[in-house]
Protein backbone atom coordinates (compact mmCIF):
# COMPACT_ATOMS: atom_id res chain seq x y z
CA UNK A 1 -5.81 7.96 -0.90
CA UNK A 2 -6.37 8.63 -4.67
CA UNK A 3 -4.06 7.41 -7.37
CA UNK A 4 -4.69 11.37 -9.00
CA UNK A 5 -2.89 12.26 -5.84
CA UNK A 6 0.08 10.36 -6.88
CA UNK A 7 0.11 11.78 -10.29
CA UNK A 8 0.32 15.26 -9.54
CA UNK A 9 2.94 17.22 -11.45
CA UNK A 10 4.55 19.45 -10.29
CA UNK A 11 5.28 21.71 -13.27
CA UNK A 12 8.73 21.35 -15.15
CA UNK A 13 9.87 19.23 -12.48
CA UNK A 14 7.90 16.25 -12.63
CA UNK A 15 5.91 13.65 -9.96
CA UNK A 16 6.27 15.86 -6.77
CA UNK A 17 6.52 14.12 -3.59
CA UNK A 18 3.25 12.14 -2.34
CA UNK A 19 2.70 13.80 1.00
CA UNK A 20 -0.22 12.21 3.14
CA UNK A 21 -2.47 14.23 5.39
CA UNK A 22 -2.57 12.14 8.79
CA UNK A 23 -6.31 11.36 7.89
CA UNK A 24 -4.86 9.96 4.87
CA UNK A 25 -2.42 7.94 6.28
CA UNK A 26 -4.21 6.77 9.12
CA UNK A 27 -6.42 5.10 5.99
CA UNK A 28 -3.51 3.54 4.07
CA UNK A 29 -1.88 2.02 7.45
CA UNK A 30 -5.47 0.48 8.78
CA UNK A 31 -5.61 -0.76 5.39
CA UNK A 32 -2.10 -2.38 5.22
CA UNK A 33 -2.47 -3.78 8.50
CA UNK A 34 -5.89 -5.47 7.44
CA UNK A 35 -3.95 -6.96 4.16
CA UNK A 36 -1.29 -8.23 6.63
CA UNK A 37 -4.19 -10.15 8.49
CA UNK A 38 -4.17 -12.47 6.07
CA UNK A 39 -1.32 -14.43 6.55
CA UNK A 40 -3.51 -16.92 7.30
CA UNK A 41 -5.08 -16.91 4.10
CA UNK A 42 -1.85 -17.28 2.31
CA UNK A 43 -0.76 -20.52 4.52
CA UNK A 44 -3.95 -22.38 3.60
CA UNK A 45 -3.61 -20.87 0.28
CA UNK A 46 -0.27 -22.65 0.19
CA UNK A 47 -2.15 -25.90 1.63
CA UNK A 48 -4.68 -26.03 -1.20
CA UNK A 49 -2.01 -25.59 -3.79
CA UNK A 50 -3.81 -22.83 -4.85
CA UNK A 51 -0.81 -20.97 -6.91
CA UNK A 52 -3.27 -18.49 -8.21
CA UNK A 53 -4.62 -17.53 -4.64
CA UNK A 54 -0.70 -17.33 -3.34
CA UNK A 55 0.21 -15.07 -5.83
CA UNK A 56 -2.62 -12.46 -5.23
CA UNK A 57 -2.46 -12.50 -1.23
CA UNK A 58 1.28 -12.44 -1.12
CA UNK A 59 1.04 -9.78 -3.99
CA UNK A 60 -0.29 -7.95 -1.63
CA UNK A 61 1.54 -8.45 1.53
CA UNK A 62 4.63 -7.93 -0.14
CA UNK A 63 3.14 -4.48 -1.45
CA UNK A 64 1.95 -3.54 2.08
CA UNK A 65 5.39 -4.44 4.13
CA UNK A 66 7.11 -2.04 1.33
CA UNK A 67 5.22 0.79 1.67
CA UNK A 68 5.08 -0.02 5.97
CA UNK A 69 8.93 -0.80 5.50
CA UNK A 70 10.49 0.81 2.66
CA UNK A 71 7.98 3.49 1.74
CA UNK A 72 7.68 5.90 4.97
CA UNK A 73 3.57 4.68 5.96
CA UNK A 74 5.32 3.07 9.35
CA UNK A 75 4.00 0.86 11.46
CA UNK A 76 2.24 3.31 14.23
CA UNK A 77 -1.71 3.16 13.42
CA UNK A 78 -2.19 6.76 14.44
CA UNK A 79 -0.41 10.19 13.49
CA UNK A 80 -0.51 13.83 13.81
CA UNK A 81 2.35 14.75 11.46
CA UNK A 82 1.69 14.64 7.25
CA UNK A 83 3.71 11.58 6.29
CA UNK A 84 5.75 11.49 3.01
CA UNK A 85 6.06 8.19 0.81
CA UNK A 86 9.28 7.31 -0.02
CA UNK A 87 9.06 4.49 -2.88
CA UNK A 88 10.09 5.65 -6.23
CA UNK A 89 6.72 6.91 -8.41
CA UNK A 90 6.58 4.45 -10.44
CA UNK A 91 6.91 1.52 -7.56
CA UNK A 92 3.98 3.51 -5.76
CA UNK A 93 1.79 4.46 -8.25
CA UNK A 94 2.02 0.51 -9.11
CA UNK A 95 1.64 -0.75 -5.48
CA UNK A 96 -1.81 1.99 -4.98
CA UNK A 97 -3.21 0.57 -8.21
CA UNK A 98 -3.46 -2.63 -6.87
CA UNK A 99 -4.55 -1.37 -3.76
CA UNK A 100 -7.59 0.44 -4.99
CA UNK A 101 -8.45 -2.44 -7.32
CA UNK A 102 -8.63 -5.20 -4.27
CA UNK A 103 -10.06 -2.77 -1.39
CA UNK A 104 -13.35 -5.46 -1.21
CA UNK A 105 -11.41 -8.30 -1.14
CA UNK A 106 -9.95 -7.21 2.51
């Protein structure tokens, strides 16, 4: 999914709501669930003392349980119906920035 799809306005009302195809979603949750993989990462992370290293990967689990727990991208890795994202605009156009920036670090 593309940030511009966040950022669509729709007009005198503002961010409308970010409304996934399945395709789309499918993406996002395969994605999220790879992030979440590396839990392990994190705990040796936290072994090394490597603060910098803990930040970034829990960073990004943190940003992947809220949009699996708080943001409407569930935890099913397949779906028929469009899905809608529930996190404020701001909180999601924040948490898909970072997304897109570490995609090759997954």
């Amino acid at each position: 999914m593309k940030i511009e799809s966040i950022d669509k306005q729709t007009p005198g009302r503002g961010p409308g709501p970010v409304v996934l195809d399945p395709r789309e979603r499918d993406a996002l949750v395969s994605h999220l669930l790879a992030i979440l993989g590396r839990l392990g990462d994190l705990a040796s992370a936290i072994d090394r003392r490597d603060e910098e290293e803990c930040y970034r990967t829990g960073r990004d689990v943190l940003d992947a349980l809220q949009l699996i727990l708080e943001g409407g991208a569930g935890w099913h890795e397949r779906t028929v119906e469009p899905t809608a994202l529930t996190l404020p605009h701001e909180r999601l156009h924040s948490i898909m920035t970072r997304l897109q920036s570490q995609r090759g670090r997954t």
